[in-house]
C-alpha atoms as a PDB file:
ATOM      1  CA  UNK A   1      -1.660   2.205  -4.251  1.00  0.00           C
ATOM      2  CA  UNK A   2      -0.477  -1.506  -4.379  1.00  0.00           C
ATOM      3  CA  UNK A   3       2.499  -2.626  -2.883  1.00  0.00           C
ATOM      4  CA  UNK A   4       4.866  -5.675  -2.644  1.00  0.00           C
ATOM      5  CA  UNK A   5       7.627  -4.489  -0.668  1.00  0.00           C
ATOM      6  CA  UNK A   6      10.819  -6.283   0.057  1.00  0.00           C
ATOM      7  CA  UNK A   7      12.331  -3.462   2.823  1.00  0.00           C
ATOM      8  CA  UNK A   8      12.490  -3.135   6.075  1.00  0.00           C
ATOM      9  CA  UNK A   9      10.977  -0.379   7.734  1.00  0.00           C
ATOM     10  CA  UNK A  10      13.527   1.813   9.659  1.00  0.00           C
ATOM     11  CA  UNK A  11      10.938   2.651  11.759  1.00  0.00           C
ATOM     12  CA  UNK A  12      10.319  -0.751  13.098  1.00  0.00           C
ATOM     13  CA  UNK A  13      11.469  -1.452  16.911  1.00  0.00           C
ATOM     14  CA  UNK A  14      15.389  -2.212  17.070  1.00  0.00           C
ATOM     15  CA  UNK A  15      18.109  -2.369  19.583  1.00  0.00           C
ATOM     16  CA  UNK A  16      19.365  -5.184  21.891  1.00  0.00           C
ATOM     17  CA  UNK A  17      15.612  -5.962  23.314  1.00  0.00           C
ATOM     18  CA  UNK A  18      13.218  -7.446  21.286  1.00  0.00           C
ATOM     19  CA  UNK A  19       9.837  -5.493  22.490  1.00  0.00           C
ATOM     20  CA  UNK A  20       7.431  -7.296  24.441  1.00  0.00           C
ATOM     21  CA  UNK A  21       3.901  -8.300  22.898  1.00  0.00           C
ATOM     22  CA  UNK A  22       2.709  -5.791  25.120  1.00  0.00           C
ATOM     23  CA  UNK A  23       5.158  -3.088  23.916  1.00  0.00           C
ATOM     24  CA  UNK A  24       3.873  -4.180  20.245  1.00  0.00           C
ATOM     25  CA  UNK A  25       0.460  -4.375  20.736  1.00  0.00           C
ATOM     26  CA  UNK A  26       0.665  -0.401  22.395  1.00  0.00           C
ATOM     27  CA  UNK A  27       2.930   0.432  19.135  1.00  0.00           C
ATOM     28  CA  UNK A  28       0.175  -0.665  16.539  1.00  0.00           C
ATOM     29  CA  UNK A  29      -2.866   0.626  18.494  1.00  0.00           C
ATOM     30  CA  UNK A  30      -0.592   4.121  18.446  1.00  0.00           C
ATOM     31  CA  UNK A  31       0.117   3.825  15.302  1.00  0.00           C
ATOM     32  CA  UNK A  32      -3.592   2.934  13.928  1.00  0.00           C
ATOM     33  CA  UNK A  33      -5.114   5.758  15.815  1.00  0.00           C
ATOM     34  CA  UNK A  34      -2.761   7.792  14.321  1.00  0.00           C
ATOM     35  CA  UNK A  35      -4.177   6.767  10.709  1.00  0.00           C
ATOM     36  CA  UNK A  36      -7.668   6.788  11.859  1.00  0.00           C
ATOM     37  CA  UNK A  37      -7.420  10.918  13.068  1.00  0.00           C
ATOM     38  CA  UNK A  38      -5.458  11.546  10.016  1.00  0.00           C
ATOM     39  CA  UNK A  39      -8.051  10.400   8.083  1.00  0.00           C
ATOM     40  CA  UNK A  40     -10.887  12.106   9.406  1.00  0.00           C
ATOM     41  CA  UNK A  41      -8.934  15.298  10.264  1.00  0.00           C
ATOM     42  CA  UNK A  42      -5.854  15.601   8.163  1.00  0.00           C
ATOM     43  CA  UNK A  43      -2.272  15.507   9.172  1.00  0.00           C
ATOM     44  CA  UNK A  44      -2.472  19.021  10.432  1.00  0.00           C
ATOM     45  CA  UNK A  45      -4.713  18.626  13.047  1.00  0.00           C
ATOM     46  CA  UNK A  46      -3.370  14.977  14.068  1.00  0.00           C
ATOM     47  CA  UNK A  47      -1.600  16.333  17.143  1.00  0.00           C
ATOM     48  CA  UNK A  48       0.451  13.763  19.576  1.00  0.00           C
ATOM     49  CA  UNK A  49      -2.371  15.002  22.394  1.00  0.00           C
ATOM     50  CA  UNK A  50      -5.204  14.375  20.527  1.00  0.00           C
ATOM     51  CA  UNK A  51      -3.226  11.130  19.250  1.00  0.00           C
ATOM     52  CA  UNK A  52      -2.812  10.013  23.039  1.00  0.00           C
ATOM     53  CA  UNK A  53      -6.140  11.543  24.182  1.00  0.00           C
ATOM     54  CA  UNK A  54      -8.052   9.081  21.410  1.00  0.00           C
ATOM     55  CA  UNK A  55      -5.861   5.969  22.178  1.00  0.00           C
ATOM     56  CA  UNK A  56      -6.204   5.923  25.985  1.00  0.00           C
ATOM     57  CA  UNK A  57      -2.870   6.826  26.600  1.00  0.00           C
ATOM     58  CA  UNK A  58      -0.272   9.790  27.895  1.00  0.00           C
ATOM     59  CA  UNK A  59       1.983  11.549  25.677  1.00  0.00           C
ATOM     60  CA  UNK A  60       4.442  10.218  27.190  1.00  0.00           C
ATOM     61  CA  UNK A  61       3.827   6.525  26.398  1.00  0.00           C
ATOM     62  CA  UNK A  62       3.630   8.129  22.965  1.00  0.00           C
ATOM     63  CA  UNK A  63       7.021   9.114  23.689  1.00  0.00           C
ATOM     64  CA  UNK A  64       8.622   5.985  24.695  1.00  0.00           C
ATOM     65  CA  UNK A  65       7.237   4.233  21.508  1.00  0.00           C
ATOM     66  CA  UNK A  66       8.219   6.919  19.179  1.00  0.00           C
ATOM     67  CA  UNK A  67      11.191   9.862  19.030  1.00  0.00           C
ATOM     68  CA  UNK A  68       8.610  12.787  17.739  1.00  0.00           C
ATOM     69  CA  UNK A  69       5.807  13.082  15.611  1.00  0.00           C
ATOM     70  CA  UNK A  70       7.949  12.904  12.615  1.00  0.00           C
ATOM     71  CA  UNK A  71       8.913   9.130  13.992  1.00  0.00           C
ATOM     72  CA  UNK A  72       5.421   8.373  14.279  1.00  0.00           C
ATOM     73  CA  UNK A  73       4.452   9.661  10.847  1.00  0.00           C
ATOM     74  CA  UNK A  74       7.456   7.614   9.608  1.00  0.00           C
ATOM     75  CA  UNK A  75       5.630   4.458  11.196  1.00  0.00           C
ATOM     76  CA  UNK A  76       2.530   4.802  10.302  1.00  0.00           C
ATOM     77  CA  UNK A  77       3.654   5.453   6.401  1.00  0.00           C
ATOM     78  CA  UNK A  78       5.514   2.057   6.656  1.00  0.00           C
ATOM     79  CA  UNK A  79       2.710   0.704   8.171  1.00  0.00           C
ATOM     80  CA  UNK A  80       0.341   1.509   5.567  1.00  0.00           C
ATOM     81  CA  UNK A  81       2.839   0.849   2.572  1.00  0.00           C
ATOM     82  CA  UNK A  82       3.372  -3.037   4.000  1.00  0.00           C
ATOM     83  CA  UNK A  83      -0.147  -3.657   5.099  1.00  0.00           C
ATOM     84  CA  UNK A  84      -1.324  -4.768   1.634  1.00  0.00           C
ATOM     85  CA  UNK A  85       1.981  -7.209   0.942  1.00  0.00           C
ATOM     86  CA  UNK A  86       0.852 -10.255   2.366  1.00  0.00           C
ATOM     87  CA  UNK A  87      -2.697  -9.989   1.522  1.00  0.00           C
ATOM     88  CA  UNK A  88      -1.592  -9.291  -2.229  1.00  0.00           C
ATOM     89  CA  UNK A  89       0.696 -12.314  -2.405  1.00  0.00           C
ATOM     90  CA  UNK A  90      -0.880 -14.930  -0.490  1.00  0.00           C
ATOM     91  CA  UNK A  91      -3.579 -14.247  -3.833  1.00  0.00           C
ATOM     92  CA  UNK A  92      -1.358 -14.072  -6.285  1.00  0.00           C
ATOM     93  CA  UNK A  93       1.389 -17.158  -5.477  1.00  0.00           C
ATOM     94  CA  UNK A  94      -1.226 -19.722  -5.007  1.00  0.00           C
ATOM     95  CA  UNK A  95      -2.180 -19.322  -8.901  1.00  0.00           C
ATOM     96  CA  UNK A  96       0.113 -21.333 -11.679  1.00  0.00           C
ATOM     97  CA  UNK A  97      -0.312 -19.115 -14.659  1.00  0.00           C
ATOM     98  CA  UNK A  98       0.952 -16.116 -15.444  1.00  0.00           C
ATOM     99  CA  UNK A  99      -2.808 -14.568 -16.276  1.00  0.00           C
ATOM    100  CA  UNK A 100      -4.754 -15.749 -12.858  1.00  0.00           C
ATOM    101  CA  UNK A 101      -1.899 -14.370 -11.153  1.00  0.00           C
ATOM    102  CA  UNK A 102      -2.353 -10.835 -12.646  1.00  0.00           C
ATOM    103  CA  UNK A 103      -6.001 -11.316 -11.894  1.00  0.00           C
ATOM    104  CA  UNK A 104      -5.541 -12.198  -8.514  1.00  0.00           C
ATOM    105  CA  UNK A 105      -3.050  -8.999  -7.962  1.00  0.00           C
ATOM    106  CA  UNK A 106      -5.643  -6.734  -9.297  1.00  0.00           C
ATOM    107  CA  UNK A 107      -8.486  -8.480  -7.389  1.00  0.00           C
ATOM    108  CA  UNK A 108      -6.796  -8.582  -4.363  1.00  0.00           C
ATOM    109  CA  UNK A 109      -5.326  -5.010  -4.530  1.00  0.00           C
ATOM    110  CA  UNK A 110      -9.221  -3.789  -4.633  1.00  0.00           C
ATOM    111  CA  UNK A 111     -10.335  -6.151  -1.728  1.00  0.00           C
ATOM    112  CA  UNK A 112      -7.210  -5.210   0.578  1.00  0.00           C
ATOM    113  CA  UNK A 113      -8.276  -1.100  -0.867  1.00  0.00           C
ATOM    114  CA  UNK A 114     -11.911  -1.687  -0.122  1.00  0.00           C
ATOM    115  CA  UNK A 115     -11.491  -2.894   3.324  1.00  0.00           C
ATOM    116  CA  UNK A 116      -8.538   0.105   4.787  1.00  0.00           C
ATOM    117  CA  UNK A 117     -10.134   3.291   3.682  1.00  0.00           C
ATOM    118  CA  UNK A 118      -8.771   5.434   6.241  1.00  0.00           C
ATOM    119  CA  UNK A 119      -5.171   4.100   5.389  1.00  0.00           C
ATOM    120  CA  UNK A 120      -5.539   5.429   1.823  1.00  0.00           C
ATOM    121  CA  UNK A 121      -6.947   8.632   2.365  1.00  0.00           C
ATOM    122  CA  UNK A 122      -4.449   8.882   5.140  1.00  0.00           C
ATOM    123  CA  UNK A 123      -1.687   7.884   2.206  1.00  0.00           C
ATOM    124  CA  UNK A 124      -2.438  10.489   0.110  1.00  0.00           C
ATOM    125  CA  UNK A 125      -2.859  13.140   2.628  1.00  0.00           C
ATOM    126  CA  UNK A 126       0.259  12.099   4.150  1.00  0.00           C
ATOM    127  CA  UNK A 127       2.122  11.785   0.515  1.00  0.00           C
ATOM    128  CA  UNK A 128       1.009  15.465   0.189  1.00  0.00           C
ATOM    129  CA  UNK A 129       2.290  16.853   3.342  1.00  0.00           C
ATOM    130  CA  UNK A 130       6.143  15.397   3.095  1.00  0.00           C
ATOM    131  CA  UNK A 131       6.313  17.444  -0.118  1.00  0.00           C
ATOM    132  CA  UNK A 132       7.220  15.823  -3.618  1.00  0.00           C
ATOM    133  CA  UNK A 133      10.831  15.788  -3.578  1.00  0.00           C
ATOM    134  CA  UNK A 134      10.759  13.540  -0.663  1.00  0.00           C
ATOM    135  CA  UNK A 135       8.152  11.434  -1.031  1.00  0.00           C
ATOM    136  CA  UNK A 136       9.168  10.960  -4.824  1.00  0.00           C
ATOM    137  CA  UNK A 137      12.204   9.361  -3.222  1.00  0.00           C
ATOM    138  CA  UNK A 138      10.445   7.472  -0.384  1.00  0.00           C
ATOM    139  CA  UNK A 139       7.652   5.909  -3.032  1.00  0.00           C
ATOM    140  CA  UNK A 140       9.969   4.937  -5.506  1.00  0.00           C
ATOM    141  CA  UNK A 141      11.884   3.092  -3.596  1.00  0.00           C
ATOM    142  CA  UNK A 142       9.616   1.410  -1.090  1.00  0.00           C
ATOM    143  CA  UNK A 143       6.435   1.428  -3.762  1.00  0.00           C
ATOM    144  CA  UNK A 144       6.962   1.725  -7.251  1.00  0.00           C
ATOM    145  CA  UNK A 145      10.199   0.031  -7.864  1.00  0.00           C
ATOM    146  CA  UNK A 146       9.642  -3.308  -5.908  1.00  0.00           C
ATOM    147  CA  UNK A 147       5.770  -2.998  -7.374  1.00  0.00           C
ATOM    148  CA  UNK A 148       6.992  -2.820 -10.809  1.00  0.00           C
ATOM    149  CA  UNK A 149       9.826  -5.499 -10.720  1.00  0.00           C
ATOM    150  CA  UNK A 150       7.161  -8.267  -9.473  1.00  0.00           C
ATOM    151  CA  UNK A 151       4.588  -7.310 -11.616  1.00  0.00           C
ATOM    152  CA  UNK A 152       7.513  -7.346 -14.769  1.00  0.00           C
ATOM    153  CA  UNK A 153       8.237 -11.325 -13.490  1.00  0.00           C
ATOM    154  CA  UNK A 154       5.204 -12.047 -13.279  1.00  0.00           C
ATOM    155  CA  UNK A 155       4.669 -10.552 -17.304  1.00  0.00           C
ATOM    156  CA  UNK A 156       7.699 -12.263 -18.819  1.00  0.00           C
ATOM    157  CA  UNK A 157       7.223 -15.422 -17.021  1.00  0.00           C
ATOM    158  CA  UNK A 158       3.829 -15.404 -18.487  1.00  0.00           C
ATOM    159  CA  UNK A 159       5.705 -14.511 -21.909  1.00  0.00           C
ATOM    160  CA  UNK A 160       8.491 -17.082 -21.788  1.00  0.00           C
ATOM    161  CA  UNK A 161       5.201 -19.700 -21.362  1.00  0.00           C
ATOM    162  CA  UNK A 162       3.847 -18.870 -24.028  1.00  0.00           C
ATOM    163  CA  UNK A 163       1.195 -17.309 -22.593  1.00  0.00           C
ATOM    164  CA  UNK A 164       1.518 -13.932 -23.009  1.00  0.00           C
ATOM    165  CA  UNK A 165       2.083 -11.607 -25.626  1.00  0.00           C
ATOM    166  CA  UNK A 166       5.167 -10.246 -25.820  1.00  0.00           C
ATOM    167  CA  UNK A 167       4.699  -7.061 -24.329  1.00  0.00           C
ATOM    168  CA  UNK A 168       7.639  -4.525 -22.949  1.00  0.00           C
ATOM    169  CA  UNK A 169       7.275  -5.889 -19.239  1.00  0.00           C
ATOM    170  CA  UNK A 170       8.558  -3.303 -17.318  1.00  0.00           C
ATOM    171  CA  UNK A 171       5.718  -0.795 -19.442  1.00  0.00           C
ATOM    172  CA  UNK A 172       2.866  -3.295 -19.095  1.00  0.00           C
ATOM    173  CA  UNK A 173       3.634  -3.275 -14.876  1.00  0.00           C
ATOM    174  CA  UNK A 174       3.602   0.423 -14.911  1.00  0.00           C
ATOM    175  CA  UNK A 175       0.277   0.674 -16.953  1.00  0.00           C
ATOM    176  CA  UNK A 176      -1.568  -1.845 -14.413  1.00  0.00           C
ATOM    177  CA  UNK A 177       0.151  -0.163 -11.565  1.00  0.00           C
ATOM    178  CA  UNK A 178      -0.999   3.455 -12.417  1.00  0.00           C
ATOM    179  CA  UNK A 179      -4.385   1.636 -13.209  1.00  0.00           C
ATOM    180  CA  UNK A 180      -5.027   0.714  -9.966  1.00  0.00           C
ATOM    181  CA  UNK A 181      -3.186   3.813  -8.015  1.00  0.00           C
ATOM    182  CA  UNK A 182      -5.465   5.830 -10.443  1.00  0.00           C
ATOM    183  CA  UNK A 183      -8.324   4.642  -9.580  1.00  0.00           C
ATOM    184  CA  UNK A 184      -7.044   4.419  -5.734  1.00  0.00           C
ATOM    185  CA  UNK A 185      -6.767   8.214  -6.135  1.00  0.00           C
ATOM    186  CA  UNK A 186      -9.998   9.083  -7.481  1.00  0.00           C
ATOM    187  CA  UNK A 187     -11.970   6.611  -4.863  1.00  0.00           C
ATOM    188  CA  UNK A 188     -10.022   8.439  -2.027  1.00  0.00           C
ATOM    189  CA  UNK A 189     -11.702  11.700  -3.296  1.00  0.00           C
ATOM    190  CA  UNK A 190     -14.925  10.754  -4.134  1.00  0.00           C
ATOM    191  CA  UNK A 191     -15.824   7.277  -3.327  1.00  0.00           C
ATOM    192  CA  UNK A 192     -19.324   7.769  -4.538  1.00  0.00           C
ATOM    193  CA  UNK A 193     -18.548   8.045  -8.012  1.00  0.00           C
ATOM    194  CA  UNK A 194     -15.959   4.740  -8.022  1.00  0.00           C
ATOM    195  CA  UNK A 195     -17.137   1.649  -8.078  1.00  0.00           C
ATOM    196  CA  UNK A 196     -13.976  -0.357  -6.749  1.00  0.00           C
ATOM    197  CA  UNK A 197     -15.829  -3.838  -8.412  1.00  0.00           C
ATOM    198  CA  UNK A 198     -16.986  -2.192 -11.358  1.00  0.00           C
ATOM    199  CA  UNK A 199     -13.113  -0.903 -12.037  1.00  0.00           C
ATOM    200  CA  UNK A 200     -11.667  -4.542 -10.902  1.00  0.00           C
ATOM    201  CA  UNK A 201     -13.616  -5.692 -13.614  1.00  0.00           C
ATOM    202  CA  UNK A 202     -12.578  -3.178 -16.172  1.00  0.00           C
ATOM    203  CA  UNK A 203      -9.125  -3.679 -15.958  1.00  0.00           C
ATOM    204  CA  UNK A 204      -8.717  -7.559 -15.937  1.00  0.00           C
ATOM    205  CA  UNK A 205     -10.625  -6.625 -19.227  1.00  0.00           C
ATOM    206  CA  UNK A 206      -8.627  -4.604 -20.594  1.00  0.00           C
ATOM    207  CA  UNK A 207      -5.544  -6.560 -19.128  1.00  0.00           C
ATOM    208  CA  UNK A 208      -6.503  -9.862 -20.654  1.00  0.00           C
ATOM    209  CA  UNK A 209      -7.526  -8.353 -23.740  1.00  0.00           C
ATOM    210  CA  UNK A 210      -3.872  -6.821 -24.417  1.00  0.00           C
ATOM    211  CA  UNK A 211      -2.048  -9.532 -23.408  1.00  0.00           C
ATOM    212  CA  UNK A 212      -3.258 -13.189 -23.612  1.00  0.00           C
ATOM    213  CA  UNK A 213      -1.760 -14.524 -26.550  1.00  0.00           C
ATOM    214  CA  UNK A 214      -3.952 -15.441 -29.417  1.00  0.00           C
ATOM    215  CA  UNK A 215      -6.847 -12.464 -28.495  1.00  0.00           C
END
């Protein structure tokens, strides 16, 4: 999935004391080890013991990072919905028009894909497990909505230039979003038969195609 997210995780560290780098470093290795046993073993078998056992660590230091396992899965889903953010936008904000910068998302949301399997096939099995009236909620919110609305500036910016045709915005975001999540979905599965360049290419293709003005 692709992400530009604008909320803060509830999960994240609060209180009166900041946590030490220490404290942080501990949280993130937790938290990643987490995602790695998920996505070898699925969520089911990810137990806090086996969790602690793989990351060098007691259950107990488990516990002083995180309430339950329901606090860590929290975490870890926040992790792996904000991971791509800055990636994404460092890409996309350096370009001027309104074209390179939907190249660069779509680019850029492949690279950041290609490079954090385990996150995505722990996303999906994750997705699965919180059931789909809950994490209908939970994506929509923290993915799609905040997804769609930059992707729809980005569009009518373009449009207002001159640059673009002038296509429904909000539409054209979901079509390139589902493009990529689709193809996200199917690579998770069976990453043999996706080619993650091969479907970059495709859809700045079909992008540009549809909506450069004057094609």
């Amino acid at each position: 999935m692709v992400y530009i997210l604008t909320m803060r995780s509830k999960t994240e560290p609060s209180g009166q004391t900041r946590p030490t780098f220490i404290e942080e470093a501990r949280r993130s290795q937790i938290i990643e080890t987490a995602i790695e046993i998920i996505a070898t073993r699925g969520v089911a078998q990810a137990s806090l013991a086996l969790i602690a056992r793989q990351a060098g660590c007691s259950k107990g230091v488990i516990s002083y990072h995180f309430e339950g396992k329901e606090e860590l899965i929290d975490a870890i889903l926040s992790r792996i919905i904000r991971a791509p953010t800055d990636f994404i936008k460092s890409r996309v904000e350096v370009q001027a028009r309104a074209m390179d910068k939907l190249r660069a998302f779509v680019s850029a949301s492949f690279e950041f894909m290609a490079g954090h399997r385990n996150h995505y096939i722990a996303l999906v099995d994750l997705w699965g497990s919180r059931g789909w009236y809950e994490g209908r909620n939970r994506f929509n919110a923290e993915v799609f909505e905040p997804t769609r609305h930059y992707l729809a500036r980005i569009l009518e910016a373009g449009r207002e230039a001159g640059e673009l045709e002038p296509r429904p915005a909000t539409t054209m975001a979901s079509i390139l979003q589902a493009s990529i999540d689709g193809v996200m979905v199917q690579w998770v599965c069976d990453p043999e038969a996706v080619d993650l360049q091969a479907s970059t290419d495709e859809i700045l293709k079909m992008a540009e195609a549809h909506l450069r003005a004057g094609n």
